[in-house]
Structures are given as C-alpha cells and as structure tokens.
C-alpha atoms as a PDB file:
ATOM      1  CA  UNK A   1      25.992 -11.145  35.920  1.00  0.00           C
ATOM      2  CA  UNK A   2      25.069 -14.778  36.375  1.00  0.00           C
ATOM      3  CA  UNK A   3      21.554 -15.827  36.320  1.00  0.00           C
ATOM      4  CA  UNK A   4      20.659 -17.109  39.600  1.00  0.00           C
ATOM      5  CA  UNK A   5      16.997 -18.414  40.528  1.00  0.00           C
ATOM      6  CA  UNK A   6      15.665 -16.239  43.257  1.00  0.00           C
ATOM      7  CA  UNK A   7      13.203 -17.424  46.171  1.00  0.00           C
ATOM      8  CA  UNK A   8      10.698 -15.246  44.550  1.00  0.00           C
ATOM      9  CA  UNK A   9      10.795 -16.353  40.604  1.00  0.00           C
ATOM     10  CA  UNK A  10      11.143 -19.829  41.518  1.00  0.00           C
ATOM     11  CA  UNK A  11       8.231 -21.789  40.352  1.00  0.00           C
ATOM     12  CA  UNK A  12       6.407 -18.826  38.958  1.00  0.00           C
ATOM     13  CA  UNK A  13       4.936 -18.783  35.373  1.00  0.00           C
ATOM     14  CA  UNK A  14       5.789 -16.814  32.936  1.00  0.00           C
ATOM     15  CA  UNK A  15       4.523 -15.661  29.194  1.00  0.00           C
ATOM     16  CA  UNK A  16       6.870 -14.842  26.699  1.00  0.00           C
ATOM     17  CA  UNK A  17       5.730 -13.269  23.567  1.00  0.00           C
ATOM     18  CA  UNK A  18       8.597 -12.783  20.963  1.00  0.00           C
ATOM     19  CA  UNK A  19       8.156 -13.320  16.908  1.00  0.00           C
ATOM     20  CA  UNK A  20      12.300 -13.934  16.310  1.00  0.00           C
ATOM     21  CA  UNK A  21      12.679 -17.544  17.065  1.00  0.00           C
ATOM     22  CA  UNK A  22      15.833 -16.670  18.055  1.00  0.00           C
ATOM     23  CA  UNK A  23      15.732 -13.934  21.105  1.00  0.00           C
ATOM     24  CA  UNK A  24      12.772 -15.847  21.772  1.00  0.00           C
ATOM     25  CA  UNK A  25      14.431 -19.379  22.460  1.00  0.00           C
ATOM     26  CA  UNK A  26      17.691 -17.199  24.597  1.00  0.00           C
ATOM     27  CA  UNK A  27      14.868 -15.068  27.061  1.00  0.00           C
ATOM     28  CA  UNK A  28      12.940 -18.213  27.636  1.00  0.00           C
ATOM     29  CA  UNK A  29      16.306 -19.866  28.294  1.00  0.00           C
ATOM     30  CA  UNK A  30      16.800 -17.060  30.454  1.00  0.00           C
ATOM     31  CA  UNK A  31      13.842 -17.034  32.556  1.00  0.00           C
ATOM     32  CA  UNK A  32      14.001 -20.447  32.751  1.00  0.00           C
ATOM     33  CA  UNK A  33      17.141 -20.042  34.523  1.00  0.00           C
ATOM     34  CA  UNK A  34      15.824 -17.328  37.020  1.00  0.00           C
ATOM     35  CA  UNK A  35      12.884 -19.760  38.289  1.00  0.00           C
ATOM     36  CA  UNK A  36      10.254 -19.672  35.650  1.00  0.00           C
ATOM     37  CA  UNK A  37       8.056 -21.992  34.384  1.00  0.00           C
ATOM     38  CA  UNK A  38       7.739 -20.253  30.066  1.00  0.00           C
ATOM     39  CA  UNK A  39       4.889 -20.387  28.298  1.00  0.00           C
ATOM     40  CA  UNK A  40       6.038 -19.455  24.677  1.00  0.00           C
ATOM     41  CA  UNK A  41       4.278 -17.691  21.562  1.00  0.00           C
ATOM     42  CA  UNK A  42       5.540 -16.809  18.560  1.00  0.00           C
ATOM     43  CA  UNK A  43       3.225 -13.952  17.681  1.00  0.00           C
ATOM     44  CA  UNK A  44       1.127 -12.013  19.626  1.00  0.00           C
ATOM     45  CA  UNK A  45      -1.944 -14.045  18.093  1.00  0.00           C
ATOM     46  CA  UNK A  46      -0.661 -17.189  19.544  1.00  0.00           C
ATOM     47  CA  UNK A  47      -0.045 -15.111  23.568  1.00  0.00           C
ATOM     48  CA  UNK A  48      -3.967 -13.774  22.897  1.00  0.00           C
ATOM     49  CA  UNK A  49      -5.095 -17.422  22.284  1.00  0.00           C
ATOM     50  CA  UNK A  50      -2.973 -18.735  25.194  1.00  0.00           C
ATOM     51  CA  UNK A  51      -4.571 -16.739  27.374  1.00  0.00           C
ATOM     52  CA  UNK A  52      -8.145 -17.110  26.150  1.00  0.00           C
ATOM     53  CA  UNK A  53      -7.699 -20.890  26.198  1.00  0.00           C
ATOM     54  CA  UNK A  54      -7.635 -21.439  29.631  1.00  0.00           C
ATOM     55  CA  UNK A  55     -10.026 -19.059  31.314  1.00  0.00           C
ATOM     56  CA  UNK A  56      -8.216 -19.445  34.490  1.00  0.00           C
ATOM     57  CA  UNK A  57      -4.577 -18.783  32.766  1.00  0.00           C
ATOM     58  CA  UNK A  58      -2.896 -16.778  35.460  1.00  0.00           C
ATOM     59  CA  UNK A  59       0.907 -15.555  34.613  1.00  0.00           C
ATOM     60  CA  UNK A  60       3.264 -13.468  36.927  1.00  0.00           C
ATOM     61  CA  UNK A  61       4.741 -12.201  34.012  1.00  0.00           C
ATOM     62  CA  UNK A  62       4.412 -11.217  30.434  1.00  0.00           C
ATOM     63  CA  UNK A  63       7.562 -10.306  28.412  1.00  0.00           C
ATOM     64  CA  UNK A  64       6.565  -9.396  25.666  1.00  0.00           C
ATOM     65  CA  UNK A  65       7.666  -7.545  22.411  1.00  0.00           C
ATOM     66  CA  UNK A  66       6.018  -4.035  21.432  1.00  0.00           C
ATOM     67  CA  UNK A  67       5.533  -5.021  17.276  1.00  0.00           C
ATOM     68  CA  UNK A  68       4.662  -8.212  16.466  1.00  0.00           C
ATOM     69  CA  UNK A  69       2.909  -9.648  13.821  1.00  0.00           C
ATOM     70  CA  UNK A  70      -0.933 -10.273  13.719  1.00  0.00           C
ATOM     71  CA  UNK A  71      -1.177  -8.344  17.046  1.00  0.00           C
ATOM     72  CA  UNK A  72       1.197  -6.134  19.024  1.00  0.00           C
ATOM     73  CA  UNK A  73       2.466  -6.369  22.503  1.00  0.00           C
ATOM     74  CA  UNK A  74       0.207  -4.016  23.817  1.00  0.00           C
ATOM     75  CA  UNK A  75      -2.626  -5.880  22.771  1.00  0.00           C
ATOM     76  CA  UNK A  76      -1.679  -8.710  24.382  1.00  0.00           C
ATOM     77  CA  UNK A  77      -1.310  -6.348  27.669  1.00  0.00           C
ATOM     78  CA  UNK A  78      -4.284  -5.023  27.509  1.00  0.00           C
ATOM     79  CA  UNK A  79      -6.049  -8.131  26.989  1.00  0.00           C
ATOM     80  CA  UNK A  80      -3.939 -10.045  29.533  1.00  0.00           C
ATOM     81  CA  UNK A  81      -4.580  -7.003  32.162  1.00  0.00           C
ATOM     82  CA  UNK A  82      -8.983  -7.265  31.093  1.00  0.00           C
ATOM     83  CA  UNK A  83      -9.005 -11.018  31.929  1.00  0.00           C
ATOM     84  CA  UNK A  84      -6.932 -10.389  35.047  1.00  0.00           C
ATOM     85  CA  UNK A  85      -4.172 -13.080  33.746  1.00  0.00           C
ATOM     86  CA  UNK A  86      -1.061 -11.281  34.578  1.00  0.00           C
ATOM     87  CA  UNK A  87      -0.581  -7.459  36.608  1.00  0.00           C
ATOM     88  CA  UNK A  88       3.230  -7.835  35.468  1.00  0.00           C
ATOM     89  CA  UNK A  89       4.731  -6.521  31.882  1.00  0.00           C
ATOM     90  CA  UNK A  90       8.190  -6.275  30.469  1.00  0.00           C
ATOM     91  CA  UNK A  91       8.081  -4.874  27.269  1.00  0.00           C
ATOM     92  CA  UNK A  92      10.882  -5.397  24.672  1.00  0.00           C
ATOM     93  CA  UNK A  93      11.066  -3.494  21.489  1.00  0.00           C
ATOM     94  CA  UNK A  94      13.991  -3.189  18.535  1.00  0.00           C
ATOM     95  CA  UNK A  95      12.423   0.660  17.818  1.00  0.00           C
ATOM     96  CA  UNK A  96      13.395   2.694  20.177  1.00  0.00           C
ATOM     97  CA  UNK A  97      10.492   5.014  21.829  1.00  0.00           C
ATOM     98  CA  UNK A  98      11.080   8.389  22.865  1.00  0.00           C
ATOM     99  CA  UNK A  99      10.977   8.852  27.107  1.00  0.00           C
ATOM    100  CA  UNK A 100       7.333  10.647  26.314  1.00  0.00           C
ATOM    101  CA  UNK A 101       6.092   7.784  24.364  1.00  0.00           C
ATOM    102  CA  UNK A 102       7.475   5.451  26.796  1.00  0.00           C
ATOM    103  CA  UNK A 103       5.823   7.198  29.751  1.00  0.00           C
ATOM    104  CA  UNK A 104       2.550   6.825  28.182  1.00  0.00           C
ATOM    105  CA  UNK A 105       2.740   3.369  27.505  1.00  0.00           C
ATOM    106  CA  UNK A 106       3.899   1.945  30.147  1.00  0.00           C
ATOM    107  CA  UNK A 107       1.799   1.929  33.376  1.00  0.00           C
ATOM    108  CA  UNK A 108       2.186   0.697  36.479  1.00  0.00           C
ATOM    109  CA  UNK A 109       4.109  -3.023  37.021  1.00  0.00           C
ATOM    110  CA  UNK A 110       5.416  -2.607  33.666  1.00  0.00           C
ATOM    111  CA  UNK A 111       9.017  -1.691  32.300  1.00  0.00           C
ATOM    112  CA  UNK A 112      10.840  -1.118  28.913  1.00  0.00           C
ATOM    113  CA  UNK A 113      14.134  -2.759  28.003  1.00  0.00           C
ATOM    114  CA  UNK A 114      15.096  -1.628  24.148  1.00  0.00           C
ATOM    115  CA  UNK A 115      16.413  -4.120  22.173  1.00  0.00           C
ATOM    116  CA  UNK A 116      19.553  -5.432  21.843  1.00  0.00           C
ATOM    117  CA  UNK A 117      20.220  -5.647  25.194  1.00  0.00           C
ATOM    118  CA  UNK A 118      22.221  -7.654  27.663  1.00  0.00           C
ATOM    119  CA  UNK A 119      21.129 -10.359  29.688  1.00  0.00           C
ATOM    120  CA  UNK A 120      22.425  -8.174  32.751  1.00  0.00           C
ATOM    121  CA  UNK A 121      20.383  -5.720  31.490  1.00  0.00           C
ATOM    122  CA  UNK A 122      17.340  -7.992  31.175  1.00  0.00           C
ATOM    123  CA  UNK A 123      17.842  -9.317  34.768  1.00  0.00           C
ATOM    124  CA  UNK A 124      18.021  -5.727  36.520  1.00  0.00           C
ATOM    125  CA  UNK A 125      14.625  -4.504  34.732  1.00  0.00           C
ATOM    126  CA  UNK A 126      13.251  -7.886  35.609  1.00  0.00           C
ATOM    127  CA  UNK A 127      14.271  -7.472  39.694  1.00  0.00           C
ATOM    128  CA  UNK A 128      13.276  -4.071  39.389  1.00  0.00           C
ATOM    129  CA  UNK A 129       9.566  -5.419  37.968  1.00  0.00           C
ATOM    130  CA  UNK A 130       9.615  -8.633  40.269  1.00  0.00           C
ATOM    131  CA  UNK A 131      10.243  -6.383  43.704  1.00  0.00           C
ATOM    132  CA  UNK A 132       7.523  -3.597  42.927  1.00  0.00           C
ATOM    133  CA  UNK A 133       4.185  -4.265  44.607  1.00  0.00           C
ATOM    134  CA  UNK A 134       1.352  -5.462  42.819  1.00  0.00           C
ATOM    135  CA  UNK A 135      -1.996  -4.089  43.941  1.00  0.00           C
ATOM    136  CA  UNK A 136      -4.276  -7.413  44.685  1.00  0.00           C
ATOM    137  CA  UNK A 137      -6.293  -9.309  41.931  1.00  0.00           C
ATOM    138  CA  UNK A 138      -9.740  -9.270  42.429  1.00  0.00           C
END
C-alpha cells in the first residue's frame, strides 16, 4: 500500500512518542507522508513536556508507544486527554497484550497496532482512527 496524503490528514499535527530512534525516524517519515505536520519525542518525558510547554498544544493525534522510558504511553494519554491536547491515540507496543488487557486500555478514539508491523498495517489502523468521530472539545 502506498502512502498517499488524504484531504483529511493533510496539514494536521501530529505527536509521535517512540524511544527507538529508529521506528521513530520511519513512523514520523510515515506520517509525514500521509499529511502530518510530527512533533517528535524520544521518551515519554520529552511528549509530557511537549505538551505542558505550550498550554494551547493541540494534536490530532498521538502515536505513541505503550513502555517507554521515564514515563509510559499511557501516561502521556492520560495527560494529553486531562489538558484536552489530543482526543486521538494509536498505541504501539513490542509486548503483545492479551484482547482483555487491550480492551481495558484502550478507550474510545484509540487503537492498538503490536509491534513489528507493516506500514500497510499502520495506515489501515490509522484510517480506521482518522474516520471515527470524535465527540467535541470543550
């Protein structure tokens, strides 16, 4: 599957939480091709102090890993969702989560993509995020 900006990822922002520089550097390539503008951060201390910098930080996504070093993934969600920066979450993780874990973790506007995986695969949870409703930010 080529990646192909879409009318509605182009010119959106996007924050992308990953601590290997590698998989890091290829999704933000990624999303970069699909449309969006990457705001990167290579631990989930660094996404946490991008959004508290800038009060008014507003993403339409977070990707971000599940364990990271000097806070997790879900940390970052939770803060992200208490500040009202982003109502959109893909979640990447190299330990796989059983379907009852998973269920509990993720919540509405949010989806899980187990890592490796292939860009194809990345795009299709993506759409599948991107084309859900968002209830309305205050």
């Amino acid at each position: 599957m080529t990646p192909q900006a879409s009318s509605k990822t182009e010119h959106q922002k996007a924050l992308l939480a990953e601590d290997d520089s590698l998989i890091r550097e290829l999704v933000a390539h990624y999303l970069e091709k699909l449309g969006y503008e990457v705001s990167q951060a290579a631990n989930g201390a660094v996404a946490l102090e991008i959004l508290e910098t800038d009060p008014d930080a507003s993403f339409d996504l977070i990707v971000t890993d599940l364990l990271m070093p000097k806070a997790s993934g879900e940390t970052v969600i939770k803060h992200a969702k208490a500040c009202g920066a982003c109502q959109r979450f893909l979640i990447m993780s190299g330990n796989p989560i059983g379907p009852q874990e998973q269920a509990q973790r993720l919540e509405a506007n949010s989806r899980y993509i187990e890592k490796p995986f292939t860009f194809g695969d990345f795009e299709s949870k993506l759409h599948s995020l991107v084309d859900d409703p968002v209830a309305q930010r205050a």
